[in-house]
C-alpha atoms as a PDB file:
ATOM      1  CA  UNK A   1     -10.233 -25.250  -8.884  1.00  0.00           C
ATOM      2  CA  UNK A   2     -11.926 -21.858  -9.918  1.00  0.00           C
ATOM      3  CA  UNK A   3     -11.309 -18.716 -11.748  1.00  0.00           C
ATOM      4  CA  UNK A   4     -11.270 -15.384 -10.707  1.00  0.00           C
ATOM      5  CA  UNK A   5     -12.160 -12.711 -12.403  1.00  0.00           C
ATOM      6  CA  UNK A   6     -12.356  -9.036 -10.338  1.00  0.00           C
ATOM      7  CA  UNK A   7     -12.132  -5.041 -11.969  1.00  0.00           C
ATOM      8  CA  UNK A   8     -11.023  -2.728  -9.471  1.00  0.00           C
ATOM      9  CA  UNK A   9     -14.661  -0.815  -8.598  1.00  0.00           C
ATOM     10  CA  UNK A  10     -15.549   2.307  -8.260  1.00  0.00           C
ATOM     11  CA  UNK A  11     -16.707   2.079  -4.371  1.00  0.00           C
ATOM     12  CA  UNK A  12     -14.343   1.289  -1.956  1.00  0.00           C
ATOM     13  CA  UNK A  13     -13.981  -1.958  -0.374  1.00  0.00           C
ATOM     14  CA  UNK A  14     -12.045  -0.943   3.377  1.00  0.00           C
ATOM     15  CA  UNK A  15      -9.852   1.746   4.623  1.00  0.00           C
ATOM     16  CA  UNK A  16      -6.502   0.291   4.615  1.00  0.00           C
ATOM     17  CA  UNK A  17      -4.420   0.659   8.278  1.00  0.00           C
ATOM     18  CA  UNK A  18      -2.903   3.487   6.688  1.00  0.00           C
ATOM     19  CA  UNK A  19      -5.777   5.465   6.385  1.00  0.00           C
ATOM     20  CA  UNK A  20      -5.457   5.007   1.964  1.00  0.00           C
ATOM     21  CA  UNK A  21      -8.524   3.496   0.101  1.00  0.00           C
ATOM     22  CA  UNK A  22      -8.815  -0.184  -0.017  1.00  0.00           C
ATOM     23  CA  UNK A  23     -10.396  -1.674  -3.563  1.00  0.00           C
ATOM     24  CA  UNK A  24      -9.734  -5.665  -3.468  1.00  0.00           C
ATOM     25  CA  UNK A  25      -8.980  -7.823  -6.329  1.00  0.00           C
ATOM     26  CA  UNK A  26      -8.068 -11.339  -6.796  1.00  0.00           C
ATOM     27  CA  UNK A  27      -6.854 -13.602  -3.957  1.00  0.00           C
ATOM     28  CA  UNK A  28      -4.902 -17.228  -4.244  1.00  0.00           C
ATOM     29  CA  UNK A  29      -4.189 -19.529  -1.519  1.00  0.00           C
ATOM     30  CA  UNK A  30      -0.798 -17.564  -1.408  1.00  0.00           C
ATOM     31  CA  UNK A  31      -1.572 -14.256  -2.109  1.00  0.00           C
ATOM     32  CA  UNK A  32      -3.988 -11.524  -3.029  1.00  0.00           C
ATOM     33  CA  UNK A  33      -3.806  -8.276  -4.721  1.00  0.00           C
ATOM     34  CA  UNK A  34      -5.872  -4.576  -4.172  1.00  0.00           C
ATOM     35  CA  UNK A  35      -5.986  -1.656  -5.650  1.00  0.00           C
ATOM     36  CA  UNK A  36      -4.600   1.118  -3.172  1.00  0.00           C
ATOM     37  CA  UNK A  37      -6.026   4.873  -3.498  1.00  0.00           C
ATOM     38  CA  UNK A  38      -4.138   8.041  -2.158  1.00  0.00           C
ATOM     39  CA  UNK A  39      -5.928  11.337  -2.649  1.00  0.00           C
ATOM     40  CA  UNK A  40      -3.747  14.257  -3.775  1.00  0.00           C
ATOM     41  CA  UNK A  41      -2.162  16.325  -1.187  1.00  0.00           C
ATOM     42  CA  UNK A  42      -2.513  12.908   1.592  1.00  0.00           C
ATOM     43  CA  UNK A  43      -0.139  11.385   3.415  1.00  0.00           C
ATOM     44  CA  UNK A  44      -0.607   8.269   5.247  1.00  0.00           C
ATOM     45  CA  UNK A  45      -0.241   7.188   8.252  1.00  0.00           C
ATOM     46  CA  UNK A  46       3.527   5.125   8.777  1.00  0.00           C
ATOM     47  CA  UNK A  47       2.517   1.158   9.554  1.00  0.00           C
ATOM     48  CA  UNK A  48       4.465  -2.206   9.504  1.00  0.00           C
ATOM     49  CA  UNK A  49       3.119  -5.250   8.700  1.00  0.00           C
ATOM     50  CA  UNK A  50       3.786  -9.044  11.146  1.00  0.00           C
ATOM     51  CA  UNK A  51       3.288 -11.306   9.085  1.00  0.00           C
ATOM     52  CA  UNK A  52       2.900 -10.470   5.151  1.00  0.00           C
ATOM     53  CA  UNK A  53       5.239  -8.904   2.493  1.00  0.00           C
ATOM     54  CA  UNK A  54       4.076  -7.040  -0.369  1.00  0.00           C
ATOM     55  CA  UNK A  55       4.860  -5.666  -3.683  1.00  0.00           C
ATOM     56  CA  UNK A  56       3.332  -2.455  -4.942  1.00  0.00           C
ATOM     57  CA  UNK A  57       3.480  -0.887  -8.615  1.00  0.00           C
ATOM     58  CA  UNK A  58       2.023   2.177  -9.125  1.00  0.00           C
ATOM     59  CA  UNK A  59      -0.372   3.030 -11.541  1.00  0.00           C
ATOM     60  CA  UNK A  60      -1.030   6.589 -11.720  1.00  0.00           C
ATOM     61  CA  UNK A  61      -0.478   9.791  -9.703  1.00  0.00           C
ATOM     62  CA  UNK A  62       2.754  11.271  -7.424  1.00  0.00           C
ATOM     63  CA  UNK A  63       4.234  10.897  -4.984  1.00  0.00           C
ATOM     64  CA  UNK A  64       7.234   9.302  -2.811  1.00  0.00           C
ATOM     65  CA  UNK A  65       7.466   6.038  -0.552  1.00  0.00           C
ATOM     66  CA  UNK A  66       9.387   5.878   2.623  1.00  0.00           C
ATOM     67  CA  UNK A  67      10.939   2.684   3.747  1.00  0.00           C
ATOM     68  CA  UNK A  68      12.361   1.773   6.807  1.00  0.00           C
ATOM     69  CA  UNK A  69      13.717  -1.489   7.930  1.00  0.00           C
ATOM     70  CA  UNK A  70      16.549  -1.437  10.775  1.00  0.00           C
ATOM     71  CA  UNK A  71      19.747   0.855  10.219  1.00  0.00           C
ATOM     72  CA  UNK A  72      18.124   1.073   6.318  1.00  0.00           C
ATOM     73  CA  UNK A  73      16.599   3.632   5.412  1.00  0.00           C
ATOM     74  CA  UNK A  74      15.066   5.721   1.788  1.00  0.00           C
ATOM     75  CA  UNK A  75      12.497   7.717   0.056  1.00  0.00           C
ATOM     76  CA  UNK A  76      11.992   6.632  -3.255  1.00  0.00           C
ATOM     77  CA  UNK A  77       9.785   8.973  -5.416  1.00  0.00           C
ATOM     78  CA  UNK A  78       7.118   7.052  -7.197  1.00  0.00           C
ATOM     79  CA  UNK A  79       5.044   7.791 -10.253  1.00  0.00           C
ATOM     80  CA  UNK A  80       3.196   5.538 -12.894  1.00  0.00           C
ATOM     81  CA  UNK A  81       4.947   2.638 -13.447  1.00  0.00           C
ATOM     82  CA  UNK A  82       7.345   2.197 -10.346  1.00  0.00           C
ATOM     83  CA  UNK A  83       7.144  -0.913  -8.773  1.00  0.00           C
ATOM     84  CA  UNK A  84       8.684  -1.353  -4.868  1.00  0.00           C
ATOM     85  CA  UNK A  85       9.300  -3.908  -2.008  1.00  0.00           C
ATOM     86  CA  UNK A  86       8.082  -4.054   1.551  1.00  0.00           C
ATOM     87  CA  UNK A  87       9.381  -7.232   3.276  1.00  0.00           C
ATOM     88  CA  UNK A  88       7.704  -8.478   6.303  1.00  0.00           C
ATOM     89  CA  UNK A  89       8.828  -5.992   9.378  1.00  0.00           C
ATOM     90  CA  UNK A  90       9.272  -2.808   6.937  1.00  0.00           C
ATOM     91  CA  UNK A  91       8.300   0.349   8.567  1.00  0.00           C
ATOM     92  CA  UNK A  92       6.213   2.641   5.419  1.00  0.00           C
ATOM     93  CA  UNK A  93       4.430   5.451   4.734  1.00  0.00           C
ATOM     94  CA  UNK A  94       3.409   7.048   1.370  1.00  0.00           C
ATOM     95  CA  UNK A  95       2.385  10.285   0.434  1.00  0.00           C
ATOM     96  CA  UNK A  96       0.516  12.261  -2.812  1.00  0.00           C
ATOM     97  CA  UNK A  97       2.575  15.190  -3.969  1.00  0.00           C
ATOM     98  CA  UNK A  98       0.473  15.567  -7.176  1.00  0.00           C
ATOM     99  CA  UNK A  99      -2.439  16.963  -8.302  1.00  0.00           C
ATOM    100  CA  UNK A 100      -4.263  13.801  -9.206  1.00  0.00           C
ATOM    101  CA  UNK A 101      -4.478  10.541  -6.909  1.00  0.00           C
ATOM    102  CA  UNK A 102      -1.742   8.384  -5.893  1.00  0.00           C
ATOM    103  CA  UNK A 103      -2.521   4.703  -6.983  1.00  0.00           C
ATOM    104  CA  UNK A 104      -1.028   1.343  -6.766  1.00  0.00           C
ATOM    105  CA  UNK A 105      -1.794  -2.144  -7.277  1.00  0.00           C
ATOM    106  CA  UNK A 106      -0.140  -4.270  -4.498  1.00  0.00           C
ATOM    107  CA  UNK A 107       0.341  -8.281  -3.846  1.00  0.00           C
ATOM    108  CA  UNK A 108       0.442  -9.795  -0.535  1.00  0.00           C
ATOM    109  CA  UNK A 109       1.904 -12.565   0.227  1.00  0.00           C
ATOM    110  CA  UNK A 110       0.684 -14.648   2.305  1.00  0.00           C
ATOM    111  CA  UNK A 111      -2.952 -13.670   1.469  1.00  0.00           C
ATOM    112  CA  UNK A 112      -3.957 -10.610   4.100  1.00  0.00           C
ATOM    113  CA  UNK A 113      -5.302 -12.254   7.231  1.00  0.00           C
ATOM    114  CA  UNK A 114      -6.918  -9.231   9.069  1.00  0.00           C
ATOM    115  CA  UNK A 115      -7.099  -6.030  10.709  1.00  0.00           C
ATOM    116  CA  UNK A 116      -4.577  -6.755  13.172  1.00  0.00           C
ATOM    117  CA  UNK A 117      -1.783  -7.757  10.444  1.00  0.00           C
ATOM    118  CA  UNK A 118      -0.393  -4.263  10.254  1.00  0.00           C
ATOM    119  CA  UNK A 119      -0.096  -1.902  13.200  1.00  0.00           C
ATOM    120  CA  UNK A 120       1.045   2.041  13.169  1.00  0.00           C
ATOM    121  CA  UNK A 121       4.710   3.521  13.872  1.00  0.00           C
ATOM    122  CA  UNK A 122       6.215   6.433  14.040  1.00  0.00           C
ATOM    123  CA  UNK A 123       6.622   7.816  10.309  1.00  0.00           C
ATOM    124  CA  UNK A 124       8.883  10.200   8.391  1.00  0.00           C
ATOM    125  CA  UNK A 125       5.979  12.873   7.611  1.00  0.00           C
ATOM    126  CA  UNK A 126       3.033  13.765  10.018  1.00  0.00           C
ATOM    127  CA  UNK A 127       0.010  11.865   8.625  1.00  0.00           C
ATOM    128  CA  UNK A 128      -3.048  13.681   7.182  1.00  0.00           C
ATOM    129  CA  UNK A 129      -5.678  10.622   6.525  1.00  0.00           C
END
């Protein structure tokens, strides 16, 4: 068994599917954790993932989070501090309404396997990253 020990960096670490910045942190046998950047006035492109769930708490910034999962449907505004779902399936897309980035801190669970875990859909908002 080892430690780890990560701080989210200054350079990015990947473009996430949804066009946000990627900054990775620890990672577990069952899951691992990033640091998600949106810039201000963004809005991401709408994915799903196969295989994963996750669970996001935002950090700093404003913005909202659209959800999607069969006949369910919301947009849940999100600011420091909000913490949200996104079982396996969900179809989601955030966007920055403030003046400042939108960021999060998310877990996935299993660990993420690759690029092809999550793959685009059609959104609620027309993407601009």
């Amino acid at each position: 068994m080892t430690f780890e020990t990560r701080k989210i960096g200054t350079e990015l670490d990947a473009i996430a599917p949804d066009g946000s910045e990627v900054r990775l942190l620890c990672s577990l046998a069952r899951g691992s954790m990033a640091a998600f950047r949106l810039a201000p006035g963004s809005i991401s492109r709408a994915v799903a993932h196969r295989t994963v769930e996750e669970i996001w708490c935002f950090t700093a910034g404003h913005g909202q989070m659209w959800r999607r999962f069969g006949d369910r449907e919301e947009i849940t505004e999100v600011t420091s501090s909000v913490s949200i779902t996104i079982p396996t399936g969900t179809h989601f897309q955030f966007r920055c309404n403030g003046s400042e980035p939108l960021e999060a801190i998310a877990v996935t669970m299993p660990p993420w396997p690759g690029a092809d875990e999550a793959f685009v859909v059609p959104g609620k908002w027309e993407p601009t990253v």
